[in-house]
N, C-alpha and C. Protein backbone atom coordinates (compact mmCIF):
# COMPACT_ATOMS: atom_id res chain seq x y z
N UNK A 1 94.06 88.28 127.67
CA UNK A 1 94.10 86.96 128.27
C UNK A 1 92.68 86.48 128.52
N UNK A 2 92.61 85.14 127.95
CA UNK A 2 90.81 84.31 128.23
C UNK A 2 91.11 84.14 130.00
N UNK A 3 89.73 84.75 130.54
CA UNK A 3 89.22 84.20 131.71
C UNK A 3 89.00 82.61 131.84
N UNK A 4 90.37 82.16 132.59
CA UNK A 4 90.07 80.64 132.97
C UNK A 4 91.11 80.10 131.92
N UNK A 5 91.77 80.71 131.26
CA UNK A 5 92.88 80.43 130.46
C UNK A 5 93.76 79.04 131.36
N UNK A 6 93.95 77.78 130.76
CA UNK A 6 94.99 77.26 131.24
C UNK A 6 94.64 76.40 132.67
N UNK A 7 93.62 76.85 132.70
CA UNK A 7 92.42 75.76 133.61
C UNK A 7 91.57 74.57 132.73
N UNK A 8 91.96 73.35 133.40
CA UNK A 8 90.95 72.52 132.61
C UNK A 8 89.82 71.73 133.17
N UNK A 9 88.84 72.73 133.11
CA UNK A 9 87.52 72.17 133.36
C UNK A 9 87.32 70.94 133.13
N UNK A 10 86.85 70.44 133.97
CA UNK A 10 86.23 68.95 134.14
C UNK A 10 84.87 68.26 134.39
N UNK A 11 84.22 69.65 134.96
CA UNK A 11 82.71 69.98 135.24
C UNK A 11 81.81 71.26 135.04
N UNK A 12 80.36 71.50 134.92
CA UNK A 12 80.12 72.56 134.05
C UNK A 12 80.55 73.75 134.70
N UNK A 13 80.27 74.83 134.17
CA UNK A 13 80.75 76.34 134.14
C UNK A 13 79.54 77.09 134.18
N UNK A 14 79.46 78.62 134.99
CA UNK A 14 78.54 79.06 135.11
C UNK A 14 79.24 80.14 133.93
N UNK A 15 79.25 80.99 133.04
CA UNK A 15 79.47 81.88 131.76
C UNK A 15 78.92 83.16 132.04
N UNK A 16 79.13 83.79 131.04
CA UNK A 16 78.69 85.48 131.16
C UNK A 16 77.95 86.08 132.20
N UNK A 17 78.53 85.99 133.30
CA UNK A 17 77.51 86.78 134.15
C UNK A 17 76.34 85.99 134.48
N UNK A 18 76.67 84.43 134.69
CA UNK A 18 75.18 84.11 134.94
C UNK A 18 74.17 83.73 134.00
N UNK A 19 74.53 83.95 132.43
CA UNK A 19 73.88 84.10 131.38
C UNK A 19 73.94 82.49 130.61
N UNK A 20 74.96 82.26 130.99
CA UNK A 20 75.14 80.36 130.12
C UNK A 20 75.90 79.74 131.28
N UNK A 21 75.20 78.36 131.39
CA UNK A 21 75.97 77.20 131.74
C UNK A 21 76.51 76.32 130.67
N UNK A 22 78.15 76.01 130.74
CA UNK A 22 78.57 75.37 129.75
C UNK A 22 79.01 73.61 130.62
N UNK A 23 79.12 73.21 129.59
CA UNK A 23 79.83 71.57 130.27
C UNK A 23 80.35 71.07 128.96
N UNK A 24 81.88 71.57 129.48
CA UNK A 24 83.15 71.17 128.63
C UNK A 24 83.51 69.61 128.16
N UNK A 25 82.91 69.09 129.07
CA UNK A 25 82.94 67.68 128.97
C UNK A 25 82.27 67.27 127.72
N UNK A 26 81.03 67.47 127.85
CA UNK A 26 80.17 67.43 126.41
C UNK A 26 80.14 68.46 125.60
N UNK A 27 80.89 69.62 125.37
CA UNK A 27 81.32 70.62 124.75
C UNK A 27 79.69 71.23 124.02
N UNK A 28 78.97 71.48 125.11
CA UNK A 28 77.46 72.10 125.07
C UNK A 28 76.94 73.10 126.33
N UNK A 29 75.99 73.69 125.39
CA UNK A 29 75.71 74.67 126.64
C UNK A 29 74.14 74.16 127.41
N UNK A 30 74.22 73.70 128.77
CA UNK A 30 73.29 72.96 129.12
C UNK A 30 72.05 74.34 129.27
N UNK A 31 72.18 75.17 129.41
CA UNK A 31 71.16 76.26 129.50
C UNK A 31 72.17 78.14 129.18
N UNK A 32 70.93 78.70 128.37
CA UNK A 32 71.58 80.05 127.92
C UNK A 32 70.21 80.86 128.47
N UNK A 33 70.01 82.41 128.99
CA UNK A 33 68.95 83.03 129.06
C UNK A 33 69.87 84.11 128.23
N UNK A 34 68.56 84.07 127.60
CA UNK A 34 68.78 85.30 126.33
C UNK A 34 67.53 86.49 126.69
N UNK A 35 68.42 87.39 125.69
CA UNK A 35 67.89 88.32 125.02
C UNK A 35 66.89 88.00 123.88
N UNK A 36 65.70 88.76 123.52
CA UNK A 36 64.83 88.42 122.71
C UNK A 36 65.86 89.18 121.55
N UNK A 37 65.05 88.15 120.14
CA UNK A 37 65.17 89.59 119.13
C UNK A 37 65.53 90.60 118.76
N UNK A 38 63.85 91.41 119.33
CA UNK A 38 63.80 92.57 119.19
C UNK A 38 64.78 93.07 120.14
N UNK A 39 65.10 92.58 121.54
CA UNK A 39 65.27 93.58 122.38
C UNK A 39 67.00 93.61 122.16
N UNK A 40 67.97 92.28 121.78
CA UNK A 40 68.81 92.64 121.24
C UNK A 40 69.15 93.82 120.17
N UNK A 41 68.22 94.05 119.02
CA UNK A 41 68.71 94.68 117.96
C UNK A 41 67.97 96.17 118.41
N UNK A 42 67.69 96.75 119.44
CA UNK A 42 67.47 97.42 120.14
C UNK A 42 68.27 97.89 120.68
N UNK A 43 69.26 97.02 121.35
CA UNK A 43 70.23 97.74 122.52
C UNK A 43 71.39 97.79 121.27
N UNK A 44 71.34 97.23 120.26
CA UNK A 44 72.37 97.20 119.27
C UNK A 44 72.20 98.73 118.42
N UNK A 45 71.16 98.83 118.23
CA UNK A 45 70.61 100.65 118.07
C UNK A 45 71.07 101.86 118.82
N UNK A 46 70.95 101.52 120.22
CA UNK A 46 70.96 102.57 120.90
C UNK A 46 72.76 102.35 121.00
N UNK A 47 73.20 101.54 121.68
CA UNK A 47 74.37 101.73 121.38
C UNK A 47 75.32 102.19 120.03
N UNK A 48 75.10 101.58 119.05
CA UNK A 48 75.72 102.11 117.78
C UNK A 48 75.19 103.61 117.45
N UNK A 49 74.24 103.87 118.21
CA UNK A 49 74.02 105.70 117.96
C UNK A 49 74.81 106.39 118.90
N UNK A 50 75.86 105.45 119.80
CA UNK A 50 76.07 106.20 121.21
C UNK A 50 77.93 106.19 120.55
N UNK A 51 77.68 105.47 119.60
CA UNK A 51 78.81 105.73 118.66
C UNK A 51 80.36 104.61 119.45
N UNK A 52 79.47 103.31 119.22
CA UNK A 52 80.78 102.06 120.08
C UNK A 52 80.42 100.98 119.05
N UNK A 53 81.42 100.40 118.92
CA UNK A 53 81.38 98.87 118.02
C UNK A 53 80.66 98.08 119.64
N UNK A 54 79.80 97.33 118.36
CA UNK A 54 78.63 96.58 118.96
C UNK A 54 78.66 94.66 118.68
N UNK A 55 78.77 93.77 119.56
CA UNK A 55 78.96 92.61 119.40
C UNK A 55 77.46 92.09 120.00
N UNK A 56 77.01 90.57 119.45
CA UNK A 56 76.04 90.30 119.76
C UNK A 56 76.32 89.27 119.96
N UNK A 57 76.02 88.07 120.86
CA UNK A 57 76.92 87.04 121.17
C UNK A 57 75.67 86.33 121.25
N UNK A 58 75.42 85.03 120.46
CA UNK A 58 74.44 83.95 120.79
C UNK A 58 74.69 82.27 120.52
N UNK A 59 74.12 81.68 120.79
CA UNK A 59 74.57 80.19 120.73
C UNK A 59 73.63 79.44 119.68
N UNK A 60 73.99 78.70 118.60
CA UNK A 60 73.83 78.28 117.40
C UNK A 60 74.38 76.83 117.58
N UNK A 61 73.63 75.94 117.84
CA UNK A 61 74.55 74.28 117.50
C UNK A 61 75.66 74.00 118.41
N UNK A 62 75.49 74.57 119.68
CA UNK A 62 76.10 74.62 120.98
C UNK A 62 77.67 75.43 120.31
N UNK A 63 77.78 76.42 119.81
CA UNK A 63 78.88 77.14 119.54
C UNK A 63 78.61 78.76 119.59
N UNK A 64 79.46 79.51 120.46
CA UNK A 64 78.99 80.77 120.53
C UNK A 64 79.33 81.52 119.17
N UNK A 65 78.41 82.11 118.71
CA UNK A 65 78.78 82.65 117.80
C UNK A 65 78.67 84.49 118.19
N UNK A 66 79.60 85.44 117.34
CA UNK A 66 79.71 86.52 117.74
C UNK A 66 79.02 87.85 116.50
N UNK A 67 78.16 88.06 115.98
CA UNK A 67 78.04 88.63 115.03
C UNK A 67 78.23 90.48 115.55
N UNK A 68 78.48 91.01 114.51
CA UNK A 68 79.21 92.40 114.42
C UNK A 68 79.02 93.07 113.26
N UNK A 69 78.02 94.33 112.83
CA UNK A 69 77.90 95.43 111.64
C UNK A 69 79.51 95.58 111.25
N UNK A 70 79.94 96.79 112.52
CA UNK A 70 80.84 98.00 112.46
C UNK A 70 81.77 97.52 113.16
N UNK A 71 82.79 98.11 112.84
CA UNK A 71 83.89 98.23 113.84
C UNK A 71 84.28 99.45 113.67
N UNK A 72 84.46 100.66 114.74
CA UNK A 72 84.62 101.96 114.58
C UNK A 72 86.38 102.00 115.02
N UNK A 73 86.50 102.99 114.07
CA UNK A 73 88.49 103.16 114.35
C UNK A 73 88.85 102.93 115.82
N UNK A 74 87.83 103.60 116.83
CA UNK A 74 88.60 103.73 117.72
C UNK A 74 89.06 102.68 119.03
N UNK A 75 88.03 101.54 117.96
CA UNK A 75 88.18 100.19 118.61
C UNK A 75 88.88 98.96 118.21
N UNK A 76 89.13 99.52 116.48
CA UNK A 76 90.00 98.32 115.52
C UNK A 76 91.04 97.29 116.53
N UNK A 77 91.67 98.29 117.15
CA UNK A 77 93.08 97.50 117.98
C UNK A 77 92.44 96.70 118.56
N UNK A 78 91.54 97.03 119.66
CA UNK A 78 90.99 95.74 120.69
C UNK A 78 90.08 94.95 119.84
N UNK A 79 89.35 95.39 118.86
CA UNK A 79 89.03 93.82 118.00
C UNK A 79 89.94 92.84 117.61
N UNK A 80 90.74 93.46 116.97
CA UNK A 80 92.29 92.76 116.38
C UNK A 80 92.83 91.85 117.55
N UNK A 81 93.08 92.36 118.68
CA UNK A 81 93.35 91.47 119.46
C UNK A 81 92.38 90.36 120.17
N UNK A 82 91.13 91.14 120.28
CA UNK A 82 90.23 89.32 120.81
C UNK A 82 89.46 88.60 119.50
N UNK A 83 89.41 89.07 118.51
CA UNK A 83 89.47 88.47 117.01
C UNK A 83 90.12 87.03 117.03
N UNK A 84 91.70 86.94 117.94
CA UNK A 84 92.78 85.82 117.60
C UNK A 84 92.24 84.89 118.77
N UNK A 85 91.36 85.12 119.98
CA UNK A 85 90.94 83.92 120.56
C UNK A 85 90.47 82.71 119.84
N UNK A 86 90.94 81.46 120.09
CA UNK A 86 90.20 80.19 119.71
C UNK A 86 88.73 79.84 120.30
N UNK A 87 88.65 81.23 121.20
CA UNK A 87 86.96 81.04 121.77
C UNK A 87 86.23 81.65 121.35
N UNK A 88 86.16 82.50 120.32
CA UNK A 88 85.16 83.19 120.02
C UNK A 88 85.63 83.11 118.66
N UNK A 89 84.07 83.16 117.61
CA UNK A 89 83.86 82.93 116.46
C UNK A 89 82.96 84.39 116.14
N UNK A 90 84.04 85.22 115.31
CA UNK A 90 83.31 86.64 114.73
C UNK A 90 82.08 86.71 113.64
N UNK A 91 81.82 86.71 113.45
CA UNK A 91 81.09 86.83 111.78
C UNK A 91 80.49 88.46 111.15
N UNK A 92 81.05 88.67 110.55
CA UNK A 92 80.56 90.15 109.72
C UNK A 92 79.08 90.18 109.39
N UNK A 93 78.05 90.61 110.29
CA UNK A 93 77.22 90.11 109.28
C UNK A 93 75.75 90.83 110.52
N UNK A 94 74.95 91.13 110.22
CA UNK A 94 73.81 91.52 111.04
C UNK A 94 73.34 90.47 112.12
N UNK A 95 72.91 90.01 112.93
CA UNK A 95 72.00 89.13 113.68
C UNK A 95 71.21 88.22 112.54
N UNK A 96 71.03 87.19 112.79
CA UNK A 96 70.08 87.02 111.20
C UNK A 96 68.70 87.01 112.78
N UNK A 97 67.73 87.14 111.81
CA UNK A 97 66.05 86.96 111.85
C UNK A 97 66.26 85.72 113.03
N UNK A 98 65.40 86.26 114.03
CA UNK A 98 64.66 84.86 114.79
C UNK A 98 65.66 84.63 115.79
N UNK A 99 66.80 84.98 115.79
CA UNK A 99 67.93 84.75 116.79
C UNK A 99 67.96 85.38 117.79
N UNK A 100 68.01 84.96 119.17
CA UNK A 100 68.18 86.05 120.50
C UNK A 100 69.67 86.18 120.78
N UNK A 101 69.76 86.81 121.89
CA UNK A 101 71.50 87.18 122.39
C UNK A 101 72.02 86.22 123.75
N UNK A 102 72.79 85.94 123.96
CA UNK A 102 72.83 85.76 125.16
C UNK A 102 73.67 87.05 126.04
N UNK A 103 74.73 88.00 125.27
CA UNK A 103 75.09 89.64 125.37
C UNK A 103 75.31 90.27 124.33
N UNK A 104 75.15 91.35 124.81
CA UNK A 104 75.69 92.05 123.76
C UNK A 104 77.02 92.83 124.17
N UNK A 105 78.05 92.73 123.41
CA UNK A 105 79.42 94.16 124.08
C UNK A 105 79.47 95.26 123.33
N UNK A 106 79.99 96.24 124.17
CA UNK A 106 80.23 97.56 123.23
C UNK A 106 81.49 97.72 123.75
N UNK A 107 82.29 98.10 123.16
CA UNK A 107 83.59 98.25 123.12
C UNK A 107 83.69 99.90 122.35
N UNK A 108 84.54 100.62 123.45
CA UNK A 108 85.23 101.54 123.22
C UNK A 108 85.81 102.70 124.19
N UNK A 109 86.58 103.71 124.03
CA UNK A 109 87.18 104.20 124.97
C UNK A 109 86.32 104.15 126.32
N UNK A 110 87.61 104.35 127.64
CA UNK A 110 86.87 104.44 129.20
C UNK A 110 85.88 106.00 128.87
N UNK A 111 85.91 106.84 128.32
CA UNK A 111 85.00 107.70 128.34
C UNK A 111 83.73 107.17 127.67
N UNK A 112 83.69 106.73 126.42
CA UNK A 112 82.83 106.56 125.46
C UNK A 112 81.94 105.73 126.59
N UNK A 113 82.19 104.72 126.80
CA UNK A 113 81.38 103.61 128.39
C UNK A 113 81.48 104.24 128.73
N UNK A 114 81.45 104.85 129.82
CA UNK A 114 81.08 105.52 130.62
C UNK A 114 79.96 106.71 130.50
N UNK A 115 79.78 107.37 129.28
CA UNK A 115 79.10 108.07 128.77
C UNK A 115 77.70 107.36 128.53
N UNK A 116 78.61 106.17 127.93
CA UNK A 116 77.08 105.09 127.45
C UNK A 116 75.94 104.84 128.86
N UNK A 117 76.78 104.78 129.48
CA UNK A 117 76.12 103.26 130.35
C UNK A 117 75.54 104.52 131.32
N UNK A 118 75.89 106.02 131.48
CA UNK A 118 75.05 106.68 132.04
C UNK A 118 74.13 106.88 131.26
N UNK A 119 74.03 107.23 129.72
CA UNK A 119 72.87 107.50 129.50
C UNK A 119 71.82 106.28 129.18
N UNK A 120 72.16 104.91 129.37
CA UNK A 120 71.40 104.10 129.40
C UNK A 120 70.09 103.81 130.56
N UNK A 121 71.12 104.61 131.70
CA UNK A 121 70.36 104.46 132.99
C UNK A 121 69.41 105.52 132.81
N UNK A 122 70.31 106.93 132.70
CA UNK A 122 68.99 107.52 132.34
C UNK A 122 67.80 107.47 131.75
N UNK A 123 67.98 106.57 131.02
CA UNK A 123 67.03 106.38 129.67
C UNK A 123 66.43 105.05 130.38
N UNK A 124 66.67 104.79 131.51
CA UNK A 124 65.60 103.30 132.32
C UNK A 124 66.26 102.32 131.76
N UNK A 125 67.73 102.01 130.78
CA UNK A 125 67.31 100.95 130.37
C UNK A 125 67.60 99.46 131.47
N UNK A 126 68.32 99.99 132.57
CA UNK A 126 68.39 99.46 133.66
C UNK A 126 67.59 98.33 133.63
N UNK A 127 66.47 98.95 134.39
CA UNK A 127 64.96 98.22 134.63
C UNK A 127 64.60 96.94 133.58
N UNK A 128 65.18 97.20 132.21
CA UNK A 128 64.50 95.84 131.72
C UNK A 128 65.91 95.39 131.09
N UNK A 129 67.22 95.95 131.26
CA UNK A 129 68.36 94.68 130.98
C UNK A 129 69.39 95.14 131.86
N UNK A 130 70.23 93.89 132.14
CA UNK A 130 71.45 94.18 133.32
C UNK A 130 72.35 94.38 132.30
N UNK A 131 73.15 95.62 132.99
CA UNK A 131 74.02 96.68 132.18
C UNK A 131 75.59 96.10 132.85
N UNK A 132 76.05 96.00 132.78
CA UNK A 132 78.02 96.17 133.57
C UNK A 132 78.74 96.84 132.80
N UNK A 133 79.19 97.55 133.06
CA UNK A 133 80.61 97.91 133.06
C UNK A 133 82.10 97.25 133.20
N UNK A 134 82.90 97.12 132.53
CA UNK A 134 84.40 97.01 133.06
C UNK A 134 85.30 97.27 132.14
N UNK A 135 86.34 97.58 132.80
CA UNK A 135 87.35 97.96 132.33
C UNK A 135 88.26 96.96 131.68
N UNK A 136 88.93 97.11 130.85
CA UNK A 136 89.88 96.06 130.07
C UNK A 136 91.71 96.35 131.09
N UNK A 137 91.77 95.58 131.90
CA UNK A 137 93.04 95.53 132.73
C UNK A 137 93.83 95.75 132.20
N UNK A 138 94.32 95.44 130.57
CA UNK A 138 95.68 95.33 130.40
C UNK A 138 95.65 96.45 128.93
N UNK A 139 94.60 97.00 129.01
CA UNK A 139 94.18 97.41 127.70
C UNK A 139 93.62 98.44 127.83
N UNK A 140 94.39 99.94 128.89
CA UNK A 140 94.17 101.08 129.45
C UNK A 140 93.14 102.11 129.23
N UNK A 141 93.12 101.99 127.48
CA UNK A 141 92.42 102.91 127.55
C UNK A 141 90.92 102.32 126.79
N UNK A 142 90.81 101.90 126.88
CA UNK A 142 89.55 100.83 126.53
C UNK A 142 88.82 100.43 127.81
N UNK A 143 87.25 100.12 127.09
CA UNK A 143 86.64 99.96 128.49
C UNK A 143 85.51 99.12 127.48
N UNK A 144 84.99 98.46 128.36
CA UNK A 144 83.06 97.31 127.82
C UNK A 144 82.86 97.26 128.33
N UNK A 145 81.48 97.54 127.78
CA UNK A 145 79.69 96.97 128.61
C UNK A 145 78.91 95.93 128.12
N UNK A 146 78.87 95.33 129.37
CA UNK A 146 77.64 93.96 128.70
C UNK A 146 76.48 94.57 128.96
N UNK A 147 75.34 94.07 127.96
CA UNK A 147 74.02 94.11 127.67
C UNK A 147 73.56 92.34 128.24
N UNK A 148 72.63 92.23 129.29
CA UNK A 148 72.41 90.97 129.08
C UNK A 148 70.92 91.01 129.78
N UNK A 149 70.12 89.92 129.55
CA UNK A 149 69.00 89.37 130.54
C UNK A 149 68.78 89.77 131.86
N UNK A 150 67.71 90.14 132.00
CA UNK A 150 67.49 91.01 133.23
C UNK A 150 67.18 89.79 134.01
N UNK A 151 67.29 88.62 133.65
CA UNK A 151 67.15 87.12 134.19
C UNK A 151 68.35 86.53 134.38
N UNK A 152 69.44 87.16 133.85
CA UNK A 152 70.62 86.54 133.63
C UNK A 152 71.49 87.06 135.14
N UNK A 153 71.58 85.92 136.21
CA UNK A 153 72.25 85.84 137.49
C UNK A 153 73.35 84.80 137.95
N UNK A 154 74.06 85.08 138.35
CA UNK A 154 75.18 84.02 138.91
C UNK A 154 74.67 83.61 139.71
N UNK A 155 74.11 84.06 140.79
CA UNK A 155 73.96 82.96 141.92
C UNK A 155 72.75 82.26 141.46
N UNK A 156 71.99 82.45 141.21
CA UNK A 156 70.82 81.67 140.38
C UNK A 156 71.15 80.70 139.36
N UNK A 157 71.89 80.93 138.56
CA UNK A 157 72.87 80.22 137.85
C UNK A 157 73.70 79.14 138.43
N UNK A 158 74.26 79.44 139.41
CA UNK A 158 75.14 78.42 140.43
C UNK A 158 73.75 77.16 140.70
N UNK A 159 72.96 77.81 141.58
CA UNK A 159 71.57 77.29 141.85
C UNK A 159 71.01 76.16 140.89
N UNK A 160 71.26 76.38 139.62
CA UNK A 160 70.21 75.87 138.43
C UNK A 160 71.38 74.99 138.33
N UNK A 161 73.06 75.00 138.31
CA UNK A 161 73.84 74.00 137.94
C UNK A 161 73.73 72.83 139.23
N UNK A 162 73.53 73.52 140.03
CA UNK A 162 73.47 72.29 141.26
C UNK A 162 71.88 71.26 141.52
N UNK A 163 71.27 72.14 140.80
CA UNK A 163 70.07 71.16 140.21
C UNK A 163 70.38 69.97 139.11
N UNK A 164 70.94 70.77 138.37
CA UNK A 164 71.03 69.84 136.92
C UNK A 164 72.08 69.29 136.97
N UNK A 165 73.53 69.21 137.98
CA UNK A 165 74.56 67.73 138.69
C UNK A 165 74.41 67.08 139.57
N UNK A 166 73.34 67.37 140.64
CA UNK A 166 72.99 67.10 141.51
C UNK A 166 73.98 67.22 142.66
N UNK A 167 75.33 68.32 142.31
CA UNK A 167 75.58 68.81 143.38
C UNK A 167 75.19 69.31 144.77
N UNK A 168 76.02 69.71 145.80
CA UNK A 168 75.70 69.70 146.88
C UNK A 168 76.29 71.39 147.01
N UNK A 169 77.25 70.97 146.51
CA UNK A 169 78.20 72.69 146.70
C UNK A 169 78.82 73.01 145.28
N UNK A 170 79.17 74.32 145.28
CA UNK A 170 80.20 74.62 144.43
C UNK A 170 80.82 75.58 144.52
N UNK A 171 81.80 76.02 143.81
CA UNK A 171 82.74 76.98 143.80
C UNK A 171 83.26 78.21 142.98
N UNK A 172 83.27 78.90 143.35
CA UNK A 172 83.39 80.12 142.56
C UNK A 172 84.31 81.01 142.49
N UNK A 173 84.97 81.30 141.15
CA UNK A 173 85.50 82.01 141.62
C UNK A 173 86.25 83.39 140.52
N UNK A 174 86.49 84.36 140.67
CA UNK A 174 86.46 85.02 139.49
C UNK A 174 87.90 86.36 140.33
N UNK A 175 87.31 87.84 139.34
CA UNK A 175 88.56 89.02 140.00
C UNK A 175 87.81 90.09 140.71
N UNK A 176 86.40 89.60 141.74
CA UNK A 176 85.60 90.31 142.05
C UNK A 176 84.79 89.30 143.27
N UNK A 177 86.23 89.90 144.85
CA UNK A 177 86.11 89.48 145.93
C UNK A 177 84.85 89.53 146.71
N UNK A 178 83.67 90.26 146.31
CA UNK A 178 82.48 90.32 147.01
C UNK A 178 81.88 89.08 146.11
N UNK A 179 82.02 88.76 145.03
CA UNK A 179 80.80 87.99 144.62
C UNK A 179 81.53 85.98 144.26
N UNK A 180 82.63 86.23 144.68
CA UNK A 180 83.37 84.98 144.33
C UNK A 180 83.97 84.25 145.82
N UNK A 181 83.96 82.94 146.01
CA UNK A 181 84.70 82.17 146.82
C UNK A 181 86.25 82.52 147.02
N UNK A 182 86.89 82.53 145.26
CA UNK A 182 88.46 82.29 145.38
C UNK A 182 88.47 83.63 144.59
């Protein structure tokens, strides 16, 4: 199920973790903080050696686009199923040249994450990108990690949208009671 499924936005959206503001209205993304480059096809390294299908998610002509090498067996099913969203656009195909990320996902079993995302820390990669974890609710034995901008914040994000509507307040709200309004 899409987060926000069946809601119809009317004003912008704060996105990935803080990472894009969208405004549905003008079907554009008013600001994205990315990942460089290099440092995408980096975390796309270390992960695909950590042995997880690897997604790289960036914005092209205000449309997210999703590029993807591999898909490893043990993730085929959960591609297959977010493959059929009308929100996301896959493409087989490397990162091309010159493009940053706005995340990256790795997808694969709750062990495989979990394995990952400790040895990422170990390995510092903490310190220069924000890592998450979560679990897929309906999709047990599966688990993803975002790779994103060590710049990339929600409440800062909230911040930067109430600059650029000239809001006063706003609202938030998500499945994670410490950091959301509703």
């Amino acid at each position: 199920r899409e987060s926000g499924a069946g809601i119809n936005f009317r004003l912008p959206v704060v996105l990935m973790d803080g990472a894009a503001i969208f405004d549905p209205n003008d079907d554009r993304y008013l600001e994205t903080i990315e990942l460089s480059h290099d440092d995408a096809l980096l975390m796309q390294k270390a992960l695909q050696d950590m042995e997880l299908s690897v997604y790289i998610s960036t914005v092209i002509n205000n449309s997210m686009l999703i590029f993807y090498e591999h898909i490893l067996p043990d993730s085929r099913e959960m591609f297959n199923r977010l493959r059929r969203s009308p929100y996301r656009n896959y493409i087989h195909r490397s990162l091309p040249e010159g493009l940053g990320a706005v995340h990256l996902t790795a997808i694969g079993s709750k062990y495989k994450i979990d394995k990952a995302y400790e040895s990422l820390i170990e390995r510092d990669f903490h310190h220069r990108f924000k890592l998450i974890r979560y679990d897929f609710e309906d999709q047990v034995p599966y688990a993803y990690m975002r790779v994103l901008s060590k710049d990339a914040d929600r409440h800062r994000s909230l911040e930067k949208l109430k600059e650029l509507t000239g809001f006063e307040r706003c609202l938030s709200f998500g499945n994670d009671a410490e950091n959301y309004d509703v």
